[in-house]
PDB file of N, CA and C in Angstrom:
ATOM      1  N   UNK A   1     -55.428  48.545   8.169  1.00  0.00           N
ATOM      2  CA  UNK A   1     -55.004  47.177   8.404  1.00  0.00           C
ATOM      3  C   UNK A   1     -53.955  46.818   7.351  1.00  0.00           C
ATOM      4  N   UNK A   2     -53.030  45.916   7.640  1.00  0.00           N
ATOM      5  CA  UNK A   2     -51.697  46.244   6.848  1.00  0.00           C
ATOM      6  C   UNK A   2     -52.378  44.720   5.799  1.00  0.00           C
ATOM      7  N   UNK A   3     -51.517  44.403   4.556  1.00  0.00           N
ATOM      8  CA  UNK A   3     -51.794  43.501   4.176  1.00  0.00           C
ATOM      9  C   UNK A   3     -52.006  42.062   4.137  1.00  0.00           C
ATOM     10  N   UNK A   4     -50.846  41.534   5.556  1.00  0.00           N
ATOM     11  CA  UNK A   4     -50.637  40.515   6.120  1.00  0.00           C
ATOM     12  C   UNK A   4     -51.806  40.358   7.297  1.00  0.00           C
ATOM     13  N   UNK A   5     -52.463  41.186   7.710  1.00  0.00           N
ATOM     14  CA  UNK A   5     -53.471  40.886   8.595  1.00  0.00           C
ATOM     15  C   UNK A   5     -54.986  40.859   7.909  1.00  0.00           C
ATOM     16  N   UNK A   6     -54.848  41.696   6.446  1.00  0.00           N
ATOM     17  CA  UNK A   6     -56.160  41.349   6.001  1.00  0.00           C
ATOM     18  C   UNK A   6     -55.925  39.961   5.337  1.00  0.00           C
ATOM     19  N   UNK A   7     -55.001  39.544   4.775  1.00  0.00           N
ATOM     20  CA  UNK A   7     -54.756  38.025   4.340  1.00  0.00           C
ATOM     21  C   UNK A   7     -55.265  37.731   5.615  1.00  0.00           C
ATOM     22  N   UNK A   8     -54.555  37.487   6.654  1.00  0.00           N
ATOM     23  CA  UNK A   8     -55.066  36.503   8.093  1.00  0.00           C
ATOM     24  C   UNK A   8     -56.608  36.834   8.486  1.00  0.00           C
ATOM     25  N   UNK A   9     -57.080  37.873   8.430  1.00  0.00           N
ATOM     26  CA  UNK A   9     -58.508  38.024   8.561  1.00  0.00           C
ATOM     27  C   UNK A   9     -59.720  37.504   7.550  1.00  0.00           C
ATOM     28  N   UNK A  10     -59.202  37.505   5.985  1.00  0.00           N
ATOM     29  CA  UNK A  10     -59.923  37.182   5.145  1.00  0.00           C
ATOM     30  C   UNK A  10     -59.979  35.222   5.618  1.00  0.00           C
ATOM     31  N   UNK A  11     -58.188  34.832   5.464  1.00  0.00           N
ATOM     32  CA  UNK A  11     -58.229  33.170   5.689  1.00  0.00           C
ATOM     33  C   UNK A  11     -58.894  32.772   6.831  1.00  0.00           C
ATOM     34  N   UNK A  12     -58.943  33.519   7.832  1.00  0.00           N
ATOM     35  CA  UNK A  12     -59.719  33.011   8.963  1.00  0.00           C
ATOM     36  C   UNK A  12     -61.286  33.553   8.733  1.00  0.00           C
ATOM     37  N   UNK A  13     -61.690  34.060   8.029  1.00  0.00           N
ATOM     38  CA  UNK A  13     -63.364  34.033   7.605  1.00  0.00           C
ATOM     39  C   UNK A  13     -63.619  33.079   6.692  1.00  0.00           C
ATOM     40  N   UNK A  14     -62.805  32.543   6.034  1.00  0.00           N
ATOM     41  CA  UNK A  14     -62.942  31.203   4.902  1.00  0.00           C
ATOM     42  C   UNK A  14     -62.902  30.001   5.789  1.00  0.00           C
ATOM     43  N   UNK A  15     -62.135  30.269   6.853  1.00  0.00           N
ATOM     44  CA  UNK A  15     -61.931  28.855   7.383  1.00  0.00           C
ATOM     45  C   UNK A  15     -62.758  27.990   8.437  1.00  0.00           C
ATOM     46  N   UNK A  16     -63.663  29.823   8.703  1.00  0.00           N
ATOM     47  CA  UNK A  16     -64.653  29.095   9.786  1.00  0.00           C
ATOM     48  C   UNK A  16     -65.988  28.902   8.987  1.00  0.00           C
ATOM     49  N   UNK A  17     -65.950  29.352   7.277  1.00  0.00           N
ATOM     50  CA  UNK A  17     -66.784  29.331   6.869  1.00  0.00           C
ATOM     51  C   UNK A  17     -66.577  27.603   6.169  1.00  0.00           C
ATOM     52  N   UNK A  18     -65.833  27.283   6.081  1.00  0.00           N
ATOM     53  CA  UNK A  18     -65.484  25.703   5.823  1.00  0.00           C
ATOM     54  C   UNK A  18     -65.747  24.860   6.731  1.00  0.00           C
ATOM     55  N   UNK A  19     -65.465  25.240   7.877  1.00  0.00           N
ATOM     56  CA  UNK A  19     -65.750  24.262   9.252  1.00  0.00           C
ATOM     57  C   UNK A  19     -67.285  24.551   9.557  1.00  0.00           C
ATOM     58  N   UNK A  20     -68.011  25.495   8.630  1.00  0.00           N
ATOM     59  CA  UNK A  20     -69.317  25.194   9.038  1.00  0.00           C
ATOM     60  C   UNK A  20     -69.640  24.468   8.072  1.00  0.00           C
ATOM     61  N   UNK A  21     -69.506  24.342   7.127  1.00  0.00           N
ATOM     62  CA  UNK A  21     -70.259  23.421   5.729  1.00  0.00           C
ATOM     63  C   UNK A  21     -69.767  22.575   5.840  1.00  0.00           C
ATOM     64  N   UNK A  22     -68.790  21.974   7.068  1.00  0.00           N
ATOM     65  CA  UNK A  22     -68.393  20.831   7.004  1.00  0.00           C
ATOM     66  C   UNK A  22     -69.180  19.940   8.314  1.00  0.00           C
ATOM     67  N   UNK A  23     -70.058  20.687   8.724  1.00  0.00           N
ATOM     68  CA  UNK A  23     -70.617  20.564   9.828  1.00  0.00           C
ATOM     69  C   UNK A  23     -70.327  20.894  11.258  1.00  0.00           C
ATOM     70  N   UNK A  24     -69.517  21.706  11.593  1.00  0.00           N
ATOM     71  CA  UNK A  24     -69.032  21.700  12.974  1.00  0.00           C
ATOM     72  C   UNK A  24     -69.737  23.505  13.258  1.00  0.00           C
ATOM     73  N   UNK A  25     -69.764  23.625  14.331  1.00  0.00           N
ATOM     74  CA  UNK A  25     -70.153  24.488  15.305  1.00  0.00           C
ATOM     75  C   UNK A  25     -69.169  25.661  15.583  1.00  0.00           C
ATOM     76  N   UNK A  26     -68.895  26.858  15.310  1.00  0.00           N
ATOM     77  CA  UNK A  26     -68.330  27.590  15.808  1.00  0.00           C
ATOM     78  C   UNK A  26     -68.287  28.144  17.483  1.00  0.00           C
ATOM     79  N   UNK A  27     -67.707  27.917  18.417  1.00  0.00           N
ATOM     80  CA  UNK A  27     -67.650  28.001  19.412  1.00  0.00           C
ATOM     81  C   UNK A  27     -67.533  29.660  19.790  1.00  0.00           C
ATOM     82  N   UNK A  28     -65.999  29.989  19.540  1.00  0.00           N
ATOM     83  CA  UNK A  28     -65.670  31.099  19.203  1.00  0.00           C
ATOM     84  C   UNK A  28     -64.057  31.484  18.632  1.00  0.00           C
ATOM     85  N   UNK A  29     -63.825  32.190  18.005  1.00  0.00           N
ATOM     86  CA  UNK A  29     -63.106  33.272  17.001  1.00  0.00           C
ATOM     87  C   UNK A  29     -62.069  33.689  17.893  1.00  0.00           C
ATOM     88  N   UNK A  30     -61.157  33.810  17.755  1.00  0.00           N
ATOM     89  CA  UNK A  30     -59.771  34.850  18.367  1.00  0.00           C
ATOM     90  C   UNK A  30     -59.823  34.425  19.638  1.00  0.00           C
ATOM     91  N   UNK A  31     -59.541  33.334  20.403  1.00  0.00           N
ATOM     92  CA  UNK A  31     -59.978  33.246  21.646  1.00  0.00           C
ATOM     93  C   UNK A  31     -58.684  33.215  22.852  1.00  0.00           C
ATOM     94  N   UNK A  32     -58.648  34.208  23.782  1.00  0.00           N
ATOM     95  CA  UNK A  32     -57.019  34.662  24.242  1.00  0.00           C
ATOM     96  C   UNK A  32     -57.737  33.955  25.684  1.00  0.00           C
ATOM     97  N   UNK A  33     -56.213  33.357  25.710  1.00  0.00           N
ATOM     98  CA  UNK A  33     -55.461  33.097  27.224  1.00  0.00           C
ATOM     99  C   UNK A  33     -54.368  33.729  27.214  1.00  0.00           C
ATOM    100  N   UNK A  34     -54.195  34.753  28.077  1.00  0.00           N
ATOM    101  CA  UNK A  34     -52.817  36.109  28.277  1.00  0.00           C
ATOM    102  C   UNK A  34     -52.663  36.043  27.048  1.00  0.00           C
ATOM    103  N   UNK A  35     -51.308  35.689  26.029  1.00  0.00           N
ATOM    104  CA  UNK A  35     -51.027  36.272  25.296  1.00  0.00           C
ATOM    105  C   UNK A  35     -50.890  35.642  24.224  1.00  0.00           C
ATOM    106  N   UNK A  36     -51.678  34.114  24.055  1.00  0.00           N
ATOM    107  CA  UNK A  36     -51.742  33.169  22.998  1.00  0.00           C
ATOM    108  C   UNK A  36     -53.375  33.632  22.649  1.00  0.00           C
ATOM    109  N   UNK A  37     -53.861  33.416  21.596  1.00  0.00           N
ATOM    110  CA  UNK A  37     -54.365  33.472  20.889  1.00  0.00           C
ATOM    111  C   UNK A  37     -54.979  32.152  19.985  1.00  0.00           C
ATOM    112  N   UNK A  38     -56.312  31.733  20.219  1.00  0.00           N
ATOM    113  CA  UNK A  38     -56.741  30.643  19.334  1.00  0.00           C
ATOM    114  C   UNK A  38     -57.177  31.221  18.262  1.00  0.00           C
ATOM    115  N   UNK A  39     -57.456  30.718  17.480  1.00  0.00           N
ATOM    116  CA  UNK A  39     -57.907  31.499  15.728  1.00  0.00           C
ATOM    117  C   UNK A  39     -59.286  30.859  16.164  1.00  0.00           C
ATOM    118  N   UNK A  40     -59.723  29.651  15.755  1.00  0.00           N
ATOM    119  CA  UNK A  40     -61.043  29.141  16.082  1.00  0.00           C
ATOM    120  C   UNK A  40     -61.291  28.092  17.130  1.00  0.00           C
ATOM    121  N   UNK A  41     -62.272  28.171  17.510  1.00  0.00           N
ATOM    122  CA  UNK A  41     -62.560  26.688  18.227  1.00  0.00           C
ATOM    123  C   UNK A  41     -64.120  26.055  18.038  1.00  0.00           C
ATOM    124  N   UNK A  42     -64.209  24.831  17.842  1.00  0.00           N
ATOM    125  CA  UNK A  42     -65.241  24.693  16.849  1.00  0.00           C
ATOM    126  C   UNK A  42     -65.547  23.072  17.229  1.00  0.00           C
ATOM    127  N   UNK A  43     -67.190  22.739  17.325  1.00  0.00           N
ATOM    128  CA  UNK A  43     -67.103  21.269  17.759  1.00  0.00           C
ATOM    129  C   UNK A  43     -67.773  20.972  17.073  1.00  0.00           C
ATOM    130  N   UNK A  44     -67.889  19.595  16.792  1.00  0.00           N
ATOM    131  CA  UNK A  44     -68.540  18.734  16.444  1.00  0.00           C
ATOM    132  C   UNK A  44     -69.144  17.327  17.309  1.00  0.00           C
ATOM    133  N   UNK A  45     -69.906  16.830  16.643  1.00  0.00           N
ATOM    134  CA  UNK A  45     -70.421  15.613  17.834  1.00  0.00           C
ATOM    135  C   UNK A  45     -69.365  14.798  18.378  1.00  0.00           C
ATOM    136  N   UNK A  46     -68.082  14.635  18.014  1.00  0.00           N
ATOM    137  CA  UNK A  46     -67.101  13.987  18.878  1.00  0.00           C
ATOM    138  C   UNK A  46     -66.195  14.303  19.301  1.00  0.00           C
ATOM    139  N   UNK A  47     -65.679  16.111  18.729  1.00  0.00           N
ATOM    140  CA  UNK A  47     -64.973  16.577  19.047  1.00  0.00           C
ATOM    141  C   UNK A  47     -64.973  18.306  19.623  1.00  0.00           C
ATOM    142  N   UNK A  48     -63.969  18.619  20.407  1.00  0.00           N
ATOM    143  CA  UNK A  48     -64.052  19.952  20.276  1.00  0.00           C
ATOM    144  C   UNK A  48     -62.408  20.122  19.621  1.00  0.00           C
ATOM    145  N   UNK A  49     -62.545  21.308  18.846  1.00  0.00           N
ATOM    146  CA  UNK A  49     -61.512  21.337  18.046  1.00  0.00           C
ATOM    147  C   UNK A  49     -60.469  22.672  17.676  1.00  0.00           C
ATOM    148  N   UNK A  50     -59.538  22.913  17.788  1.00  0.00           N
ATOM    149  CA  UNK A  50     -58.615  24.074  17.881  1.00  0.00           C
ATOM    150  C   UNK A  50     -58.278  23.843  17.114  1.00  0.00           C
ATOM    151  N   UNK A  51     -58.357  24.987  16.305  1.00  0.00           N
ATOM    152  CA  UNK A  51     -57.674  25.368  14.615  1.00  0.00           C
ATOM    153  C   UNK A  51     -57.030  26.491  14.664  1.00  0.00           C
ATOM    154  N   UNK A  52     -55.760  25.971  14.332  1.00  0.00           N
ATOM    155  CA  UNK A  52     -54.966  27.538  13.681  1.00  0.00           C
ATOM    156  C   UNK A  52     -54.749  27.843  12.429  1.00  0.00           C
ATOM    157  N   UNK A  53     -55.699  28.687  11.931  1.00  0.00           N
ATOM    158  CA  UNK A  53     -55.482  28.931  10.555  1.00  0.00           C
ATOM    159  C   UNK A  53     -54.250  29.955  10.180  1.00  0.00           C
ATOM    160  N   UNK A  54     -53.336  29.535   8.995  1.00  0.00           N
ATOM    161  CA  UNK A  54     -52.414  30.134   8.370  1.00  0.00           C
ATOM    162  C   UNK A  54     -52.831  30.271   7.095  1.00  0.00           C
ATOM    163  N   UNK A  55     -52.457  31.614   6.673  1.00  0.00           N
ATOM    164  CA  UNK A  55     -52.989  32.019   5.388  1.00  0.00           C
ATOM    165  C   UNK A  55     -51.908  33.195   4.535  1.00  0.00           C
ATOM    166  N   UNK A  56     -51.855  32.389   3.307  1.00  0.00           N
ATOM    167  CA  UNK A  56     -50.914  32.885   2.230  1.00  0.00           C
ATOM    168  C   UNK A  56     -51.434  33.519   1.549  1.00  0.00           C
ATOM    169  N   UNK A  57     -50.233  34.518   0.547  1.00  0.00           N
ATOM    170  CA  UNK A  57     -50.329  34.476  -1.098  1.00  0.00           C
ATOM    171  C   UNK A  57     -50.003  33.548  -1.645  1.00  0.00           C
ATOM    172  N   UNK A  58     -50.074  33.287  -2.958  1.00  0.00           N
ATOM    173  CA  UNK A  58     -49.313  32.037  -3.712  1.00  0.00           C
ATOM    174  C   UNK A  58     -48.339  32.279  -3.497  1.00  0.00           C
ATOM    175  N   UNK A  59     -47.344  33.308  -3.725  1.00  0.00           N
ATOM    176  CA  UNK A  59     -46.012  33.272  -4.104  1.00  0.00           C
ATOM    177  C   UNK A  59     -45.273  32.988  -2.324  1.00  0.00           C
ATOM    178  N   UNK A  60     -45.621  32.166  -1.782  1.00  0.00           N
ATOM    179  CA  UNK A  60     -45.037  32.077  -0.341  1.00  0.00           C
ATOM    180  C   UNK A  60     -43.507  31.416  -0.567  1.00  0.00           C
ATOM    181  N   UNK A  61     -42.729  31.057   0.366  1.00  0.00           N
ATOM    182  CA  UNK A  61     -41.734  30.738   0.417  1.00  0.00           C
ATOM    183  C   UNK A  61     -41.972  29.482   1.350  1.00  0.00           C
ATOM    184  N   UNK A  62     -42.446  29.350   2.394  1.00  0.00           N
ATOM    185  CA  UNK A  62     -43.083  28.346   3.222  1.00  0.00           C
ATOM    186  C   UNK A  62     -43.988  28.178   3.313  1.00  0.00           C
ATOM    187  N   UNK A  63     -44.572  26.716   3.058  1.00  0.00           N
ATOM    188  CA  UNK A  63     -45.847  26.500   3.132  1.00  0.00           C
ATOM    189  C   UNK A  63     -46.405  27.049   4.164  1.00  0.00           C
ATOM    190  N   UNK A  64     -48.121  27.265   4.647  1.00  0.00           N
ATOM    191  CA  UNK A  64     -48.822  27.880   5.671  1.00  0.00           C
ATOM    192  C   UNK A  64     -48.693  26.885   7.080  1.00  0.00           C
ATOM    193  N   UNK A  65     -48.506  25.557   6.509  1.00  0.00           N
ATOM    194  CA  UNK A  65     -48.702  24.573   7.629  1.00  0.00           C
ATOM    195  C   UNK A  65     -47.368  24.494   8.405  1.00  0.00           C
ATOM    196  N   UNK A  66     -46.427  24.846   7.611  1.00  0.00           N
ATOM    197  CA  UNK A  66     -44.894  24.901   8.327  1.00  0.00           C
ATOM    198  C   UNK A  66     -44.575  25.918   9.352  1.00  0.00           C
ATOM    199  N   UNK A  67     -45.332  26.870   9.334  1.00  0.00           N
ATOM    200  CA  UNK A  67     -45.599  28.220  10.448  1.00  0.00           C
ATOM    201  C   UNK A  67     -46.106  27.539  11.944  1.00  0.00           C
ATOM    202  N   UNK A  68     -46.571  26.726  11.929  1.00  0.00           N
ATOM    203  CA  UNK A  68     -47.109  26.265  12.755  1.00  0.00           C
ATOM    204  C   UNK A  68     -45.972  25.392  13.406  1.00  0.00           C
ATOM    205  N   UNK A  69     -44.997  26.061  14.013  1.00  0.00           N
ATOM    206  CA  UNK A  69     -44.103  25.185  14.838  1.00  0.00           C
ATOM    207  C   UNK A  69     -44.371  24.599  16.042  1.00  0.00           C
ATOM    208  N   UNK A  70     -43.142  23.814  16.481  1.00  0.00           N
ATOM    209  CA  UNK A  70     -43.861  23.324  17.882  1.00  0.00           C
ATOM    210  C   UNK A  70     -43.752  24.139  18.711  1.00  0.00           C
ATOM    211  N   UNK A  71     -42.951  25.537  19.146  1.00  0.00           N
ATOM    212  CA  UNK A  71     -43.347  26.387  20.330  1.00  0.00           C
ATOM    213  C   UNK A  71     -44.669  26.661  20.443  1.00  0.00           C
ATOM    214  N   UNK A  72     -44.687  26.990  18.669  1.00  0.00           N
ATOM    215  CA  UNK A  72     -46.608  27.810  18.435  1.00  0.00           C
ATOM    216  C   UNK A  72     -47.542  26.136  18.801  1.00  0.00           C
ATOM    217  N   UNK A  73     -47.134  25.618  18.735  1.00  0.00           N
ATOM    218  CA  UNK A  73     -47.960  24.190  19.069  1.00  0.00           C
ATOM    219  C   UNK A  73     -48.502  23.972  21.008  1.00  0.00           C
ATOM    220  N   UNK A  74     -47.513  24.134  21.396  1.00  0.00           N
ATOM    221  CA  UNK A  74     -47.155  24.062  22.824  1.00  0.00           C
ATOM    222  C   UNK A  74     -48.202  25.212  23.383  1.00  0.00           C
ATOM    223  N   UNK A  75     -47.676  26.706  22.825  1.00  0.00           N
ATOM    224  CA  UNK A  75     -48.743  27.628  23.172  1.00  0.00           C
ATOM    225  C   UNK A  75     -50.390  27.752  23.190  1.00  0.00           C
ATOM    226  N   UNK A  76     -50.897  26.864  21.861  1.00  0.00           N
ATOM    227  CA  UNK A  76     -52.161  26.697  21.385  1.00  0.00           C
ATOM    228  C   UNK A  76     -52.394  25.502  22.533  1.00  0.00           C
ATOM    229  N   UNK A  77     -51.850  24.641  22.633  1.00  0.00           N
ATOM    230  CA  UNK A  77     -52.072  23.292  23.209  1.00  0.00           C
ATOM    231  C   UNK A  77     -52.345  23.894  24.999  1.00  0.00           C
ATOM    232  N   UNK A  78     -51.300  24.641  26.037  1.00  0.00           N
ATOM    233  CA  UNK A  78     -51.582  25.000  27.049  1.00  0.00           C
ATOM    234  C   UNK A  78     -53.052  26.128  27.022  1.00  0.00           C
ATOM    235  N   UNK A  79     -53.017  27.200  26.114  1.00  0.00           N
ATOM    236  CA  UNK A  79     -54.238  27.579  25.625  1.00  0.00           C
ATOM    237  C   UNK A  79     -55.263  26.975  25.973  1.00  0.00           C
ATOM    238  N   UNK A  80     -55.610  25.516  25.205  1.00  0.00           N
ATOM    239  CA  UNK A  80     -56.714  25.149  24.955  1.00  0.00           C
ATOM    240  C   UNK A  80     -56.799  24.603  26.592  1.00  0.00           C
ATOM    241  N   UNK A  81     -56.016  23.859  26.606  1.00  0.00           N
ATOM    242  CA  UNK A  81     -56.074  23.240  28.531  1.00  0.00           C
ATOM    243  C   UNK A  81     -56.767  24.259  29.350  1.00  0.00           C
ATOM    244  N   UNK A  82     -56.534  25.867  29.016  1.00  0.00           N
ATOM    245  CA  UNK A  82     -57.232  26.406  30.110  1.00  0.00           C
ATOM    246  C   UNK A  82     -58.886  26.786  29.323  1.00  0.00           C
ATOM    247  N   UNK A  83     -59.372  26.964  28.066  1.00  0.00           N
ATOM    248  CA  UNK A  83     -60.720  26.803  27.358  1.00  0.00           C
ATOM    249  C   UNK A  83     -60.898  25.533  28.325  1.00  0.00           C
ATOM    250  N   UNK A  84     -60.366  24.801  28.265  1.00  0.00           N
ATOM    251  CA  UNK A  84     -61.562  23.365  28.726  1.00  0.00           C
ATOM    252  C   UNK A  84     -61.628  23.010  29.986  1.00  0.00           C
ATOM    253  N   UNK A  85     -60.913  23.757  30.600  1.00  0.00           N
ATOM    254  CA  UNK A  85     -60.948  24.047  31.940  1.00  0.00           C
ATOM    255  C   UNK A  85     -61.539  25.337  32.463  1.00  0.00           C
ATOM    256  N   UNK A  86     -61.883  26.506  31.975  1.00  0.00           N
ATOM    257  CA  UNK A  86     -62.552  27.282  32.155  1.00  0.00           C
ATOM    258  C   UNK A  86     -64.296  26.880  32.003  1.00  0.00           C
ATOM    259  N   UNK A  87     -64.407  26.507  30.841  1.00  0.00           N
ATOM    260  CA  UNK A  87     -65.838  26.295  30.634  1.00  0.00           C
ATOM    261  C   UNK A  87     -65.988  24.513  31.042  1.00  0.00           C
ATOM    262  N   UNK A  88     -65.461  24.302  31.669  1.00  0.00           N
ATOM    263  CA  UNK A  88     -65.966  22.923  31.661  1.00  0.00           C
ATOM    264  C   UNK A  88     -66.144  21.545  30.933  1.00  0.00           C
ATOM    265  N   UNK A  89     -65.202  21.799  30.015  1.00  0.00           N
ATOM    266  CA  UNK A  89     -65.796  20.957  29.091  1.00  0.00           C
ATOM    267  C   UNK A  89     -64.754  19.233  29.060  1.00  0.00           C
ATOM    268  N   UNK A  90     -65.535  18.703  29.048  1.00  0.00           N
ATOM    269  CA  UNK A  90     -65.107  16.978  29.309  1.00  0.00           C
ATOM    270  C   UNK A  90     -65.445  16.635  27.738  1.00  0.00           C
ATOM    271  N   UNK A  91     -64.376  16.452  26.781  1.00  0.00           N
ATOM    272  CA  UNK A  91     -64.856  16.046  25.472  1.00  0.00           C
ATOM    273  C   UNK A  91     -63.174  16.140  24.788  1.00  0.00           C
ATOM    274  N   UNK A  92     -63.321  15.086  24.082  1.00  0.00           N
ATOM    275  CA  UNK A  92     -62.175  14.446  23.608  1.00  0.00           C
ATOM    276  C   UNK A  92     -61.612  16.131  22.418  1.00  0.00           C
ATOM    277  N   UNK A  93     -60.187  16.357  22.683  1.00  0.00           N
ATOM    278  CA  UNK A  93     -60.262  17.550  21.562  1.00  0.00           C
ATOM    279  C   UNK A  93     -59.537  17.140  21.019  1.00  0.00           C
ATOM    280  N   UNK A  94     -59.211  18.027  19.964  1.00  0.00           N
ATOM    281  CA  UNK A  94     -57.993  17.653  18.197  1.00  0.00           C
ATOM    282  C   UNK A  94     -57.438  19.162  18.044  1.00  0.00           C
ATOM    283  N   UNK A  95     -56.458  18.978  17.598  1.00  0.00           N
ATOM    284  CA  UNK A  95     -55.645  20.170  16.921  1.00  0.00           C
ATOM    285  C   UNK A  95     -55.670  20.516  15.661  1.00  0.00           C
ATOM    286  N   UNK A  96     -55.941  20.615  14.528  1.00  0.00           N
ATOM    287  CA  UNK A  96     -56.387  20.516  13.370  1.00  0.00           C
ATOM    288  C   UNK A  96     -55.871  22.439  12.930  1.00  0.00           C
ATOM    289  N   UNK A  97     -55.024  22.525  11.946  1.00  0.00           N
ATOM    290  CA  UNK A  97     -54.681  23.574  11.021  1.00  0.00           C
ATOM    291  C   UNK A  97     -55.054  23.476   9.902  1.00  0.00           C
ATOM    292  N   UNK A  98     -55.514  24.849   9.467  1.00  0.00           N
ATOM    293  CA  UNK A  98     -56.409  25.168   7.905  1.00  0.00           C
ATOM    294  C   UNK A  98     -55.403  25.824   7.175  1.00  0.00           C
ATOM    295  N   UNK A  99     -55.079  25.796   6.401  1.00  0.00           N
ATOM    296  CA  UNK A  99     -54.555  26.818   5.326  1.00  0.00           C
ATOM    297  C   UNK A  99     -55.558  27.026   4.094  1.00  0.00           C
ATOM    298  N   UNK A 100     -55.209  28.459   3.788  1.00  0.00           N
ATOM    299  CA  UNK A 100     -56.101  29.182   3.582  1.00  0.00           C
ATOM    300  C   UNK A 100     -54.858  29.452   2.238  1.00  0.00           C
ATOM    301  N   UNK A 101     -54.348  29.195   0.500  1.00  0.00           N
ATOM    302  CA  UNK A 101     -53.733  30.198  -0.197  1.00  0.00           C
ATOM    303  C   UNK A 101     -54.518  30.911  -1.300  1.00  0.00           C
ATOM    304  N   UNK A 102     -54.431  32.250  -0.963  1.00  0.00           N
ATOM    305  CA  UNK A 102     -54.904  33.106  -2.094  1.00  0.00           C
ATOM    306  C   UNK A 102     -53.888  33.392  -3.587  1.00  0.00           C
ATOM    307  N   UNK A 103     -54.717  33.004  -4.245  1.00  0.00           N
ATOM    308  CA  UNK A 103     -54.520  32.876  -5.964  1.00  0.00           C
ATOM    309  C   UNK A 103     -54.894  34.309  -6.697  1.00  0.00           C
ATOM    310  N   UNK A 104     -55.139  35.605  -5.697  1.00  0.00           N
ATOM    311  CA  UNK A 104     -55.591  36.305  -6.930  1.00  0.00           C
ATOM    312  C   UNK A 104     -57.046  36.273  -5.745  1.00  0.00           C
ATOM    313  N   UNK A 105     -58.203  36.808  -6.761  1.00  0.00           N
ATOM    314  CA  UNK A 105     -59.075  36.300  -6.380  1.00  0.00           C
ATOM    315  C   UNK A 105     -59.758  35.171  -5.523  1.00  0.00           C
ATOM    316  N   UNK A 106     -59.082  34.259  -6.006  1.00  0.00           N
ATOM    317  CA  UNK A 106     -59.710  32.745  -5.772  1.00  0.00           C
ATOM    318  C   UNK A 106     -58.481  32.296  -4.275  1.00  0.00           C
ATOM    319  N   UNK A 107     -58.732  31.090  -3.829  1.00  0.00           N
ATOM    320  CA  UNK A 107     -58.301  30.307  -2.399  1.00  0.00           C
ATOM    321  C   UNK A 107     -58.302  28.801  -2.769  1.00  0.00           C
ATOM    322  N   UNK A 108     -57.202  28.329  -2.551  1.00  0.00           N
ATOM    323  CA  UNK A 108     -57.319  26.901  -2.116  1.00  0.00           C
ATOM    324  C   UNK A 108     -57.625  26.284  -0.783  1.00  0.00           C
ATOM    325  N   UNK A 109     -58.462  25.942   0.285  1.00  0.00           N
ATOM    326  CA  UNK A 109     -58.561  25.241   1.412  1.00  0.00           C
ATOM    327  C   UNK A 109     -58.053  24.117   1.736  1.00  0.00           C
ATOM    328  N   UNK A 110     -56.794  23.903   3.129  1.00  0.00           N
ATOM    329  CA  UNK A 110     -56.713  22.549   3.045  1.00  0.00           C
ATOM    330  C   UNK A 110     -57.093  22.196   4.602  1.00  0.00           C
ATOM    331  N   UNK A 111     -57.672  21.343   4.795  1.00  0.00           N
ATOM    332  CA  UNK A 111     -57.882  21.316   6.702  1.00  0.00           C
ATOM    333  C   UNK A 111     -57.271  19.885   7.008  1.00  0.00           C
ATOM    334  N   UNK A 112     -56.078  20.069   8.058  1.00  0.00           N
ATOM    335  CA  UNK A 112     -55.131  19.469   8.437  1.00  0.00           C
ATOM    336  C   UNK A 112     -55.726  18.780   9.828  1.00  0.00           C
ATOM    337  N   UNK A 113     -56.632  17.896   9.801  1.00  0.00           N
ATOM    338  CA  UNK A 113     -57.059  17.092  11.201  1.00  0.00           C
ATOM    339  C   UNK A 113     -55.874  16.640  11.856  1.00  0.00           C
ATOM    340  N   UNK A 114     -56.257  16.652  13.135  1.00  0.00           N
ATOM    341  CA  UNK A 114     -55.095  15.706  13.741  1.00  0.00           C
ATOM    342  C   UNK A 114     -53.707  16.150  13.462  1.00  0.00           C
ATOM    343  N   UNK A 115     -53.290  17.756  13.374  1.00  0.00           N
ATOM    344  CA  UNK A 115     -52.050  18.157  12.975  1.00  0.00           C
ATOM    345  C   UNK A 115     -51.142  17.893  13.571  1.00  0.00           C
ATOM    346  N   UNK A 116     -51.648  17.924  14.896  1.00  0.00           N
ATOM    347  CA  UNK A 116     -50.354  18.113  15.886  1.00  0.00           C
ATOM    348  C   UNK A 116     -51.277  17.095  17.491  1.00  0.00           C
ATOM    349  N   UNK A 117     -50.273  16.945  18.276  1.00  0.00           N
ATOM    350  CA  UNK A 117     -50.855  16.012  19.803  1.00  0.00           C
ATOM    351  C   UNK A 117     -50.002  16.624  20.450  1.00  0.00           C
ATOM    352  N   UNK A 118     -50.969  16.791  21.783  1.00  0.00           N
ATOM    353  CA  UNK A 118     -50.786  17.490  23.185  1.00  0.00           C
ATOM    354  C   UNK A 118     -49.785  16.331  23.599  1.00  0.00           C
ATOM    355  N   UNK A 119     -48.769  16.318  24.191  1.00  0.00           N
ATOM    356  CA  UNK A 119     -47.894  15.193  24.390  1.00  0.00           C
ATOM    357  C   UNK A 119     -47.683  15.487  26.139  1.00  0.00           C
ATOM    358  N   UNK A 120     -47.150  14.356  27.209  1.00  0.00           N
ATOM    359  CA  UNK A 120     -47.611  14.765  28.407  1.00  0.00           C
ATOM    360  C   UNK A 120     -46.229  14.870  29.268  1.00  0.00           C
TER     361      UNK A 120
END
């Protein structure tokens, strides 16, 4: 596994490990419609919630949350339309991005509610 995917594998095990101590529900992990890709999806009592976690070294050049453009927005967003249409689900959702930067050892967490809106 090259180094940029164990960064993305480690930040996305921190991030669903945050969204549980924060109380929410892991739904499920890596979750594909054709060729988009959700990182997590995760509810809580008022929400169901799509997170794309981005995850650094310190020494980045762009922040993690700036990766998250609006094509990649658009993609996650039609994504999720077919999750909640596949399983059924009638429940208000959110878009919410985690960044994940590694220091060495150590991580800063930041969870970005409400990052982005499905626009119509």
């Amino acid at each position: 596994m090259s180094d940029n995917a164990e960064t993305g594998a480690r930040g996305e095990d921190i991030a669903a490990q945050w969204l549980r101590a924060a109380g929410y529900t892991i739904r499920d992990r890596n979750w594909r419609s054709g060729k988009t890709e959700i990182d997590i999806i995760a509810e809580n009592d008022r929400f169901i919630v799509f997170v794309e976690v981005k995850s650094r070294a310190a020494d980045y050049q762009v922040h993690p949350r700036d990766a998250v453009t609006v094509p990649k927005q658009r993609t996650i967003i039609f994504a999720a339309s077919n999750y909640l249409k596949r399983y059924n689900i009638d429940k208000e959702s959110r878009f919410d991005i985690i960044t994940v930067v590694f220091y060495g050892s150590q991580w800063d967490v930041e969870h970005i509610e409400d990052a982005y809106y499905p626009t119509l």
